[in-house]
Protein backbone atom coordinates (compact mmCIF):
# COMPACT_ATOMS: atom_id res chain seq x y z
CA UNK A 1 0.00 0.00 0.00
CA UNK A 2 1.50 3.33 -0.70
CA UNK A 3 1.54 6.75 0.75
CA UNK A 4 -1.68 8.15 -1.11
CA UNK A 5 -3.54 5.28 -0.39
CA UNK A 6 -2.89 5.37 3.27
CA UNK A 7 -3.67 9.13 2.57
CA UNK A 8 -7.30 7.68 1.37
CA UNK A 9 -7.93 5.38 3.85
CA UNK A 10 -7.53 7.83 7.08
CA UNK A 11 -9.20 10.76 5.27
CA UNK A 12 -12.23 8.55 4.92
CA UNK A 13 -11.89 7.39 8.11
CA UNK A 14 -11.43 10.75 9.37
CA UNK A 15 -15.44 11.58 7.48
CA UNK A 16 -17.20 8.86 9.29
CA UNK A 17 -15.78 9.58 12.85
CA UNK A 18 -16.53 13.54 12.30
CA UNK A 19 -19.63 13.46 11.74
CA UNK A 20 -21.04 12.61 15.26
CA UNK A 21 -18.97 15.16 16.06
CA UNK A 22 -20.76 17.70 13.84
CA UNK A 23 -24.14 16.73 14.93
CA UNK A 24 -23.39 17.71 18.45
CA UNK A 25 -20.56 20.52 18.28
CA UNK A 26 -23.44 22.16 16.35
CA UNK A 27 -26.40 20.48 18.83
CA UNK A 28 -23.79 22.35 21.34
CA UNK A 29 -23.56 25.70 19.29
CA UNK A 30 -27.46 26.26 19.15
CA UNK A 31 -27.89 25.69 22.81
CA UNK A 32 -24.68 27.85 24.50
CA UNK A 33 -25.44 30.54 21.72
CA UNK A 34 -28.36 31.04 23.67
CA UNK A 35 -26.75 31.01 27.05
CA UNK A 36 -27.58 27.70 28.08
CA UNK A 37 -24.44 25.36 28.57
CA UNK A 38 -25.33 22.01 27.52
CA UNK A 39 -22.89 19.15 29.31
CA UNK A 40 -25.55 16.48 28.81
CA UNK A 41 -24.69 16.18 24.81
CA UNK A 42 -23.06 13.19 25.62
CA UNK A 43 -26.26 11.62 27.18
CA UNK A 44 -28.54 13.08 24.71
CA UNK A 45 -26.40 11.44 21.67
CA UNK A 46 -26.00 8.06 23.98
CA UNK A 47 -30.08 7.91 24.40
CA UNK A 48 -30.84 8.56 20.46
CA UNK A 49 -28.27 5.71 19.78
CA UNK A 50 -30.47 3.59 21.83
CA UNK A 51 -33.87 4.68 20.84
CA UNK A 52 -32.62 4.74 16.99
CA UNK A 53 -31.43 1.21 17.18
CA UNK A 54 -34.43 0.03 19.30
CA UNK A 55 -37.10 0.95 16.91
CA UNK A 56 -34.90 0.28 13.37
CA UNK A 57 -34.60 -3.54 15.04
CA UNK A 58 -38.46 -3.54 15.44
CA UNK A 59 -39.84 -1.82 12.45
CA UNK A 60 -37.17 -2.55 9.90
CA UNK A 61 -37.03 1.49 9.13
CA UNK A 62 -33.58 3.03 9.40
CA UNK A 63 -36.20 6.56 8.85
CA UNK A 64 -38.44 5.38 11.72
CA UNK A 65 -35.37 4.87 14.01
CA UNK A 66 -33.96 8.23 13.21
CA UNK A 67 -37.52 9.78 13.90
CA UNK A 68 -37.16 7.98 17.49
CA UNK A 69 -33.92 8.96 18.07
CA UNK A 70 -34.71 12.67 17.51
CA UNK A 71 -38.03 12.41 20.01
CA UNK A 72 -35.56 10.68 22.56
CA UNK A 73 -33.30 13.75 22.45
CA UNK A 74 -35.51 16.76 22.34
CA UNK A 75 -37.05 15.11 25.21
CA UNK A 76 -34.45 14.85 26.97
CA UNK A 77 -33.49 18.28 25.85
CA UNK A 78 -36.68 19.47 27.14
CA UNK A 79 -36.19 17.96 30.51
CA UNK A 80 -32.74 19.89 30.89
CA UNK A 81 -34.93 23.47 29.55
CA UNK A 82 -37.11 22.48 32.39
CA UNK A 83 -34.41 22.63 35.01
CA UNK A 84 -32.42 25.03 33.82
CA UNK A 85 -34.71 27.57 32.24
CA UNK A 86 -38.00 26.99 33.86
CA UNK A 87 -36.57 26.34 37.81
CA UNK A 88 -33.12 28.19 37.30
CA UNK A 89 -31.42 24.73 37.93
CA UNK A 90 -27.61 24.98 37.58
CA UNK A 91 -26.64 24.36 33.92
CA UNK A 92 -23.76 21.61 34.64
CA UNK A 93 -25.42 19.50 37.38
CA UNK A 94 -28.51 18.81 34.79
CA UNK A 95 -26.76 18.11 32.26
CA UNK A 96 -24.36 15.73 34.27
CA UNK A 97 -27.47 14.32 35.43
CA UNK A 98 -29.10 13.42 31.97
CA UNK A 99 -25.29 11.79 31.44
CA UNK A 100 -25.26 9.22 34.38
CA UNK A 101 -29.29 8.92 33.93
CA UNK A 102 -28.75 7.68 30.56
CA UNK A 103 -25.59 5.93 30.72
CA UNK A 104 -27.26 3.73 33.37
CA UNK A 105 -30.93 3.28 31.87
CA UNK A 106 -29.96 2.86 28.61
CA UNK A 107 -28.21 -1.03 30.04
CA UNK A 108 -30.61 -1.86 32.33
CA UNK A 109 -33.63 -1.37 29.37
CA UNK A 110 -31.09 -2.85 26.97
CA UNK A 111 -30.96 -5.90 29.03
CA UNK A 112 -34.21 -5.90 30.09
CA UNK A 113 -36.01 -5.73 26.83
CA UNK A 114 -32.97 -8.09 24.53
CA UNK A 115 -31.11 -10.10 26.86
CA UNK A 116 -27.94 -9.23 25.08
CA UNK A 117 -25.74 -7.38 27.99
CA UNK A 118 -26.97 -4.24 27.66
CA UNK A 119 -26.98 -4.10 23.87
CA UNK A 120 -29.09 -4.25 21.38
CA UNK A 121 -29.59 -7.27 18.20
CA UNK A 122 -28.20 -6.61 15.12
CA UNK A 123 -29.81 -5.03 12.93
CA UNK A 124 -30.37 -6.15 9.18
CA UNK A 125 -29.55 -4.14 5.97
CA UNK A 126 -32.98 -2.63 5.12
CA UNK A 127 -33.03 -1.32 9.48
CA UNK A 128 -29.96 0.75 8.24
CA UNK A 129 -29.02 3.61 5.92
CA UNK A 130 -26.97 2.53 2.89
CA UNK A 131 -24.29 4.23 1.58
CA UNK A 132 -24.58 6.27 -1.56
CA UNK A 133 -22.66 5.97 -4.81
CA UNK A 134 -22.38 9.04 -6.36
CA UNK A 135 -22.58 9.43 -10.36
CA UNK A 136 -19.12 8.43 -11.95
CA UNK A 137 -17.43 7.14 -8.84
CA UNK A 138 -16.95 3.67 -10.57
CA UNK A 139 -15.26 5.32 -13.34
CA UNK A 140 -13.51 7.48 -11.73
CA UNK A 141 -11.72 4.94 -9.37
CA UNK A 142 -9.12 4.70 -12.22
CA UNK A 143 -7.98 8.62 -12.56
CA UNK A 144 -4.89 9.57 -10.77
CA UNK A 145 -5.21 11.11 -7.45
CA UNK A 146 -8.68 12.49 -7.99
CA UNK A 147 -10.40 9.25 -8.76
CA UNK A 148 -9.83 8.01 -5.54
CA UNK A 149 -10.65 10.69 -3.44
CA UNK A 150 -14.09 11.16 -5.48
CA UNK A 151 -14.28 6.94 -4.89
CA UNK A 152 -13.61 6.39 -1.60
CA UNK A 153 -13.98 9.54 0.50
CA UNK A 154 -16.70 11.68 -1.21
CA UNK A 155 -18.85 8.96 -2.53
CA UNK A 156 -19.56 5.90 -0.69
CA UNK A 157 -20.81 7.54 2.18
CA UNK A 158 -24.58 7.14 3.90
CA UNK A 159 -27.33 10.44 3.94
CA UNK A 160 -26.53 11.33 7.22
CA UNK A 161 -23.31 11.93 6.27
CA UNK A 162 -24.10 14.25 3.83
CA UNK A 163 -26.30 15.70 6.12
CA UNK A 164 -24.05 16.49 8.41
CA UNK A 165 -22.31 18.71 5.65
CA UNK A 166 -25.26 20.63 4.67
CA UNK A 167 -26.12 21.32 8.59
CA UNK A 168 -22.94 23.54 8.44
CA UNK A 169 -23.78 26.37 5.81
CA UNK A 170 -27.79 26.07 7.24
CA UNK A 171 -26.84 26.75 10.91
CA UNK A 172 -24.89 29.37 9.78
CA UNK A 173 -27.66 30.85 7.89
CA UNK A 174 -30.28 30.56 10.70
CA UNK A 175 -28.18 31.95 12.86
CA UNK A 176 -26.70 34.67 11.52
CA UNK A 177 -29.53 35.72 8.59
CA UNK A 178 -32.77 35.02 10.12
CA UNK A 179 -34.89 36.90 12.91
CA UNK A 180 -34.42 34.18 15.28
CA UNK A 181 -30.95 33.57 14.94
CA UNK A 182 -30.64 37.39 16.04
CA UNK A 183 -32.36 37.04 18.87
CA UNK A 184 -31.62 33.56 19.70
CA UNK A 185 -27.45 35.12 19.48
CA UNK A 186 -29.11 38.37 21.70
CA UNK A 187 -30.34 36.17 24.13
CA UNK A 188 -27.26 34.74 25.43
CA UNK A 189 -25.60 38.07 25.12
CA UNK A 190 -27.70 40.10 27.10
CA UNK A 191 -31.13 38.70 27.55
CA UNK A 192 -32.76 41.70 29.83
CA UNK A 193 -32.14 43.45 26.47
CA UNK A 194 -34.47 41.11 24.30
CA UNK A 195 -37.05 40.80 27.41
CA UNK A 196 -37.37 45.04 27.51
CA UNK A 197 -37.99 44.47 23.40
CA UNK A 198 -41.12 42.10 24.53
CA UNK A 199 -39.30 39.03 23.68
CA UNK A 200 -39.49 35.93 25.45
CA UNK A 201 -36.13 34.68 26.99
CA UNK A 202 -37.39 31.61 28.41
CA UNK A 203 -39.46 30.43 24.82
CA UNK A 204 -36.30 31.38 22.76
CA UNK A 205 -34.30 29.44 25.44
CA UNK A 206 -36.44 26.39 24.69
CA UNK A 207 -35.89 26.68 20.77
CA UNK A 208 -32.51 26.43 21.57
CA UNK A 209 -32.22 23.48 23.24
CA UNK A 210 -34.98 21.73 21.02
CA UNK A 211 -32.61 22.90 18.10
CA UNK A 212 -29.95 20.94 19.93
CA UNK A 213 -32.21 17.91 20.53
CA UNK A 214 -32.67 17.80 17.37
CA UNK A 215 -28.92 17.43 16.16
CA UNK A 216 -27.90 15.17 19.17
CA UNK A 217 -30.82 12.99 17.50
CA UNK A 218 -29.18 12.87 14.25
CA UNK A 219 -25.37 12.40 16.08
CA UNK A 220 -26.92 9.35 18.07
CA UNK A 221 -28.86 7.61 15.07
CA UNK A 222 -25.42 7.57 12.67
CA UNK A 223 -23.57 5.81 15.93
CA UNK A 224 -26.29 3.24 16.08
CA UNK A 225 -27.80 2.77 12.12
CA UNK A 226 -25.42 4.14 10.36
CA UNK A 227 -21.61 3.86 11.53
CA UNK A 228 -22.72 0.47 13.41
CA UNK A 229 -25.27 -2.05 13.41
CA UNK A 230 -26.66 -2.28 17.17
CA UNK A 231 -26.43 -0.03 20.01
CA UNK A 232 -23.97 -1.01 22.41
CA UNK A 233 -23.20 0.10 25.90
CA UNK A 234 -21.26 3.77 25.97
CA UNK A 235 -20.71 3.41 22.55
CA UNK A 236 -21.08 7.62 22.72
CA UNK A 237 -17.29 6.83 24.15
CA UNK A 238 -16.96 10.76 24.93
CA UNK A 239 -17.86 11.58 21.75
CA UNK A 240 -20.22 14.58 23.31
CA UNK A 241 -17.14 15.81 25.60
CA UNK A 242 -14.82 15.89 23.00
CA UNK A 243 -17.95 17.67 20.45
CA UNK A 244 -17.89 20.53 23.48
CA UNK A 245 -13.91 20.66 23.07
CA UNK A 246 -14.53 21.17 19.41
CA UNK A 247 -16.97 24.11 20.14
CA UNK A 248 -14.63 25.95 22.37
CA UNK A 249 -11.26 25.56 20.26
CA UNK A 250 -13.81 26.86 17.36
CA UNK A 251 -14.81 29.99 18.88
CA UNK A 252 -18.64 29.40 19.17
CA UNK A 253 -18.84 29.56 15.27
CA UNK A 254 -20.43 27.01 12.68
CA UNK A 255 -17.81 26.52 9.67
CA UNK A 256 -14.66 26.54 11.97
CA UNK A 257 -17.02 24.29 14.25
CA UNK A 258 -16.83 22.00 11.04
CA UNK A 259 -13.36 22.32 10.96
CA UNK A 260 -12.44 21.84 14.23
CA UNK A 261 -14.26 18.12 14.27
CA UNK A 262 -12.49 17.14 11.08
CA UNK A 263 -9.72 18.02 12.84
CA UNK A 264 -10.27 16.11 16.09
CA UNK A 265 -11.79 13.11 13.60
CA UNK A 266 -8.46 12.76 11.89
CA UNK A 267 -6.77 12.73 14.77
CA UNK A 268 -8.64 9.85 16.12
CA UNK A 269 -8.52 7.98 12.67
CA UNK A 270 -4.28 8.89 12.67
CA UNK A 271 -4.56 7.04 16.12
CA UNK A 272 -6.38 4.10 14.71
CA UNK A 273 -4.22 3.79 12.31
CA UNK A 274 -1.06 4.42 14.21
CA UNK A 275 -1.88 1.20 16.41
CA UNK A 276 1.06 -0.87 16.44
CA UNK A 277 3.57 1.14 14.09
CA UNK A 278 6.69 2.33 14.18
CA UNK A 279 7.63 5.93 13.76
CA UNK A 280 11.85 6.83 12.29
CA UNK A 281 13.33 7.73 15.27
CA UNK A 282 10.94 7.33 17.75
CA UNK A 283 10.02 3.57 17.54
CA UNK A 284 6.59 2.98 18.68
CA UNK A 285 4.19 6.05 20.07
CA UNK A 286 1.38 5.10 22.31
CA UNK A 287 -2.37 5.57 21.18
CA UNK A 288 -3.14 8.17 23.46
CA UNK A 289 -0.51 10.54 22.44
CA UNK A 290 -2.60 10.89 19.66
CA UNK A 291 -6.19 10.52 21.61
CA UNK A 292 -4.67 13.32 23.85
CA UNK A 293 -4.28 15.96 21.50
CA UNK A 294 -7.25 17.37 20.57
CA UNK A 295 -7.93 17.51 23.84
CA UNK A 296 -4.13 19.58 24.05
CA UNK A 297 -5.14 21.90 21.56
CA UNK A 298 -8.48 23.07 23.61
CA UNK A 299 -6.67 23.48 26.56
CA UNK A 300 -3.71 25.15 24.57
CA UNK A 301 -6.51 27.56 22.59
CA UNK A 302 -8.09 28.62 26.56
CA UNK A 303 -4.69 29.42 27.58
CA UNK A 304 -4.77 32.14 25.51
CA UNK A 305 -2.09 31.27 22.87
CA UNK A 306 -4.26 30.70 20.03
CA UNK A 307 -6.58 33.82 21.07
CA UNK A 308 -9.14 34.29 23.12
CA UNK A 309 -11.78 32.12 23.03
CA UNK A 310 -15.34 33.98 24.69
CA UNK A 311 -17.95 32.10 25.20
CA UNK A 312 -21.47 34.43 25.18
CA UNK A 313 -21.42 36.48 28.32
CA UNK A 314 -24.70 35.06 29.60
CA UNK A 315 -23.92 31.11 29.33
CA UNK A 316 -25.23 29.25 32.48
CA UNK A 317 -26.61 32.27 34.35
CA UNK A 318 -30.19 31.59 34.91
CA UNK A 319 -32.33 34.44 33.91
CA UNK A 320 -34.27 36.47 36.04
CA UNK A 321 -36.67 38.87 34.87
CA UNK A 322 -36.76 42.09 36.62
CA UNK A 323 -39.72 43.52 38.37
C-alpha cells in the first residue's frame, strides 16, 4: 500500500468519525449561543443511539429509528430546559445528570427488553441507511489522485453523512440571517435586552435546546444505524465531551465548528491507524498521544495562545426577569 492510499484510507476514516462530532458541536452551538451550557450532549447522543437502534430492530425502518432517536433527544433536551430555564437549575449539574441517567438506563432497558448485555440485536440491511454511490465514482476509481478521493472519500458515504455537511452552511444561515438567529445570538448576550424588546427569553431558550435535541438525534442515530449495526453500551465513548472541546477551540462559530471536528476526527482515525507502528526515530508512540491531542489543543486555545476564546457572556446564568 502506498503513501496516497494510506492518505485515502484515514481521510475517509477521518469523514465517518466527524460526523457525530458535527451533529453535536453544532447540537452544542445552538444551545450555549443562547446562554444555556449544555454538558448532557453526551447523554442526549448516547439515548438517540439507543432509541434509533431500538425501533430500526423492530420496524425494519432506518427513517423510523432516526424519527425515534430525535423524540428521545428533544425530550431529553426538554427535561434539561425544564431545570435550567423553567426552575433556574444549575446548567452543569442537569446536564451531568441526563449523562449518568442515561448511561445507566440505557443497560438496564437494553438488558431488560434483549437479553444481550446491555446491547441491542443486530440489525439487518434494510433497518440501516446505505451508503450512496455518487454518479461516476466507478469510473472514476481509475484517474490519478482524484479518482480516488471522489471513490472512496466523497462517494460511498450514507445520507446522514451528507447531512451532516449541509447542517454547516444552514446553521450558519439561521443563525446569523434570520430573525431568530438574532435574537436567539441576543439572548445569550444580554437577555434583559431582548425581554425590555417584549421578547421571550425563556421560549427562545427552549428553541434552543430543542434545536440541539434535534442534532444530538441525528449524532446518536449515525452511531447506532449508520456507523454500526446495534447499540452497544457507551458506545457515545466521549464523543459529546470531545464535540464541546470542538466548540470551544472553534470559537462558538459554525464553519470553523466543522473544521475543528475534522480536525479532532483525523486525529482519532491517525490514532487508529497508528496502532502498532513504528515511527523513524521514535520507535513505537502510544495511542493516546494521539487521543490526547485534541484535547491539548483546547486546553492550549483557553490558555490564551491561540486567542481568546469567549464564550457568550450570559452562558449558564439563569435568567431572572426584573420587576
Amino acid at each position: 500500500m502506498d503513501y496516497y492510499d494510506i492518505l485515502i484510507n484515514v481521510l475517509s476514516s477521518t469523514i465517518r468519525l466527524s460526523i457525530p462530532l458535527i451533529f453535536t458541536a453544532l447540537a452544542g452551538l445552538f444551545s450555549e449561543r443562547a446562554g444555556i451550557f449544555d454538558i448532557g450532549l453526551e447523554g442526549k447522543m448516547l439515548g438517540s443511539a439507543f432509541a434509533a437502534a431500538c425501533v430500526a430492530y423492530l420496524t425494519d425502518s432506518a427513517w423510523l429509528g432516526l424519527g425515534a432517536g430525535i423524540l428521545c433527544s428533544v425530550a431529553l433536551s426538554l427535561v434539561h430546559g425544564f431545570a435550567s430555564i423553567t426552575n433556574r437549575g444549575n446548567q452543569i449539574v442537569s446536564g451531568v445528570a441526563i449523562n449518568f441517567f442515561i448511561a445507566g438506563i440505557t443497560i438496564v432497558l437494553g438488558q431488560a427488553w434483549f437479553g444481550q448485555g446491555g446491547r441491542t440485536p443486530q440489525l439487518s440491511p434494510d433497518s440501516r441507511f446505505a451508503r450512496i454511490i455518487l454518479p461516476g465514482a466507478d469510473a472514476a476509481r481509475d484517474i490519478p489522485i482524484v479518482g480516488p478521493l471522489y471513490a472512496n472519500v466523497i462517494s460511498g458515504n450514507n445520507i446522514l453523512t451528507y447531512l451532516a455537511f449541509l447542517a454547516v452552511p444552514f446553521s450558519w444561515w439561521v443563525l446569523y440571517r434570520t430573525r431568530f438567529g438574532l435574537r436567539l445570538r441576543a439572548v445569550g448576550e444580554n437577555p434583559g435586552a431582548v425581554d425590555t424588546a417584549g421578547i421571550s427569553v425563556a421560549w427562545l431558550r427552549y428553541r434552543a435546546v430543542m434545536c440541539a435535541g434535534i442534532l444530538c438525534g441525528f449524532a446518536g442515530t449515525y452511531l447506532a444505524i449508520a456507523q454500526s449495526a446495534a447499540f452497544i453500551k457507551d458506545m457515545s465513548a466521549g464523543k459529546g465531551y470531545i464535540a464541546l472541546a470542538a466548540l470551544v477551540f472553534a470559537k462558538w462559530k459554525p464553519v470553523p465548528v466543522m473544521f475543528a471536528c475534522l480536525l479532532f476526527g483525523f486525529l482519532d482515525a491517525l490514532a487508529n491507524f497508528m496502532q502498532g507502528k513504528q515511527v523513524p526515530l521514535i520507535g513505537e508512540v502510544p495511542v493516546q498521544v494521539f487521543q490526547a491531542l485534541p484535547y491539548v489543543l483546547t486546553c492550549v486555545l483557553l490558555a490564551g495562545f491561540i486567542g481568546v476564546a469567549t464564550p457568550p457572556k450570559a452562558g449558564g446564568v439563569p435568567y431572572t426577569k426584573e420587576r
